[in-house]
C-alpha atoms as a PDB file:
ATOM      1  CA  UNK A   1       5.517   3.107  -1.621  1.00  0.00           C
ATOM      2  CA  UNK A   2       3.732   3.226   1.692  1.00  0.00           C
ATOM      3  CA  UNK A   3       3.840   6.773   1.599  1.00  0.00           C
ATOM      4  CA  UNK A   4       2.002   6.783  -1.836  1.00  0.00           C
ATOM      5  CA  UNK A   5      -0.782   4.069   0.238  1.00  0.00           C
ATOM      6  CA  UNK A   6      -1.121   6.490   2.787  1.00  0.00           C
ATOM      7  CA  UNK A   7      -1.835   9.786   0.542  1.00  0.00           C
ATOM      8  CA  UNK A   8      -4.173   7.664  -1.488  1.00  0.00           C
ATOM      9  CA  UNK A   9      -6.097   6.528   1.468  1.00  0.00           C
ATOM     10  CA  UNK A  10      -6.683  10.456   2.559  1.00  0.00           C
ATOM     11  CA  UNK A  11      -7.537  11.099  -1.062  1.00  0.00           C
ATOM     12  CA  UNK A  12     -10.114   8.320  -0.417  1.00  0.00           C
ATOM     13  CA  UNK A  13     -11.310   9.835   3.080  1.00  0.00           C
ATOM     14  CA  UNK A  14     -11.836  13.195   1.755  1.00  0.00           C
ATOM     15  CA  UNK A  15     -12.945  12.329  -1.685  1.00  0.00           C
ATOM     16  CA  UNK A  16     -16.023  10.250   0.640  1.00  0.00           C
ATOM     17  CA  UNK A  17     -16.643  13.092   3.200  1.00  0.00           C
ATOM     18  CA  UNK A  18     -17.545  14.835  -0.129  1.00  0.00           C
ATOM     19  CA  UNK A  19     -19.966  12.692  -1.721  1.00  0.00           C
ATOM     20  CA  UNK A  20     -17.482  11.858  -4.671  1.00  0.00           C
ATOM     21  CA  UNK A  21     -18.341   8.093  -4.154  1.00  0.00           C
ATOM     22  CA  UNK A  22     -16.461   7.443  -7.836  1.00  0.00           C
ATOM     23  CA  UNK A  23     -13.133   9.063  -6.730  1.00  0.00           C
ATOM     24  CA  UNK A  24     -13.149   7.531  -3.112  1.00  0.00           C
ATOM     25  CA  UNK A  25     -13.471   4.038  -4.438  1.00  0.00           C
ATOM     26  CA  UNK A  26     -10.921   4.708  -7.207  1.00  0.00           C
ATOM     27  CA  UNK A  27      -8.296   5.769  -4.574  1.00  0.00           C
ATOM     28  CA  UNK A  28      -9.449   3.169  -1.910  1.00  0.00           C
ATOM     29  CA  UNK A  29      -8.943   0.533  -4.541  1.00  0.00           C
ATOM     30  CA  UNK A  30      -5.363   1.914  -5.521  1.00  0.00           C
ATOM     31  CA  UNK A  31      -4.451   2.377  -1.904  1.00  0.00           C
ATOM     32  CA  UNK A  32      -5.334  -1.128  -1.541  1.00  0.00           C
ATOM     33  CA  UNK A  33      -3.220  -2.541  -4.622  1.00  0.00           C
ATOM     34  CA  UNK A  34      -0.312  -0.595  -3.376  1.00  0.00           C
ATOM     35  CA  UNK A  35      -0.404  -1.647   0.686  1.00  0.00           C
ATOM     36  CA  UNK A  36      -0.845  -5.517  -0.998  1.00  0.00           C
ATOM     37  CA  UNK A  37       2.425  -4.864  -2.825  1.00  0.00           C
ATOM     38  CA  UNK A  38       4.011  -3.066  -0.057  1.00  0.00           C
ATOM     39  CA  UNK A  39       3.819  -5.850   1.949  1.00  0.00           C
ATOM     40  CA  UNK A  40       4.940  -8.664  -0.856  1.00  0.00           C
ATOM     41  CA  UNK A  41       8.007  -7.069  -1.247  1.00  0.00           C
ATOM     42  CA  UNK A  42       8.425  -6.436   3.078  1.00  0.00           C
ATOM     43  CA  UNK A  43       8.101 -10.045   3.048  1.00  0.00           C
ATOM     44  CA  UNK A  44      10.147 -10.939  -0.308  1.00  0.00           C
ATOM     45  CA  UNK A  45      13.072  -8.275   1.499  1.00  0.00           C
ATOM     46  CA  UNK A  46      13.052 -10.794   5.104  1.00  0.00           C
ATOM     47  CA  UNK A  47      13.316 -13.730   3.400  1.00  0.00           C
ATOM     48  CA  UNK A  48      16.169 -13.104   1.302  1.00  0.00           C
ATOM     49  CA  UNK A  49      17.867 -11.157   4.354  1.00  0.00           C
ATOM     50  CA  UNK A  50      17.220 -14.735   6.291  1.00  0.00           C
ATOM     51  CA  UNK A  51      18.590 -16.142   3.880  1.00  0.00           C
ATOM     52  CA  UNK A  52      22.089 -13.891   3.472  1.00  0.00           C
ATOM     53  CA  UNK A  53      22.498 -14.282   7.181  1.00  0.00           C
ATOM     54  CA  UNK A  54      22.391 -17.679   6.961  1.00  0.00           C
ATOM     55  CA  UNK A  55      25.195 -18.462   4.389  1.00  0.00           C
ATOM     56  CA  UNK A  56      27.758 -16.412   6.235  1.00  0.00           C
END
């Protein structure tokens, strides 16, 4: 999923290098929405690994 951030962020580079001010903030906006969920679930994945360790 942070692979899919990253391309959409270059979309959004390019896409504003280019003028294309619609398609820049399109992809900046998705790259955004995807990083944000990224990092829910990084955080979702240490808390239930700190909590597996735990109970052993």
């Amino acid at each position: 999923m942070l692979y899919y951030t990253l391309v959409f962020l270059a979309v959004a580079i390019v896409a504003g290098i280019f003028g294309f001010s619609g398609i820049a903030g399109a992809s900046a906006g998705i790259a955004q929405i995807l990083f944000f969920l990224f990092l829910a679930m990084l955080v979702i994945s240490l808390i239930t690994g700190a909590f597996r360790r735990g109970t052993k």
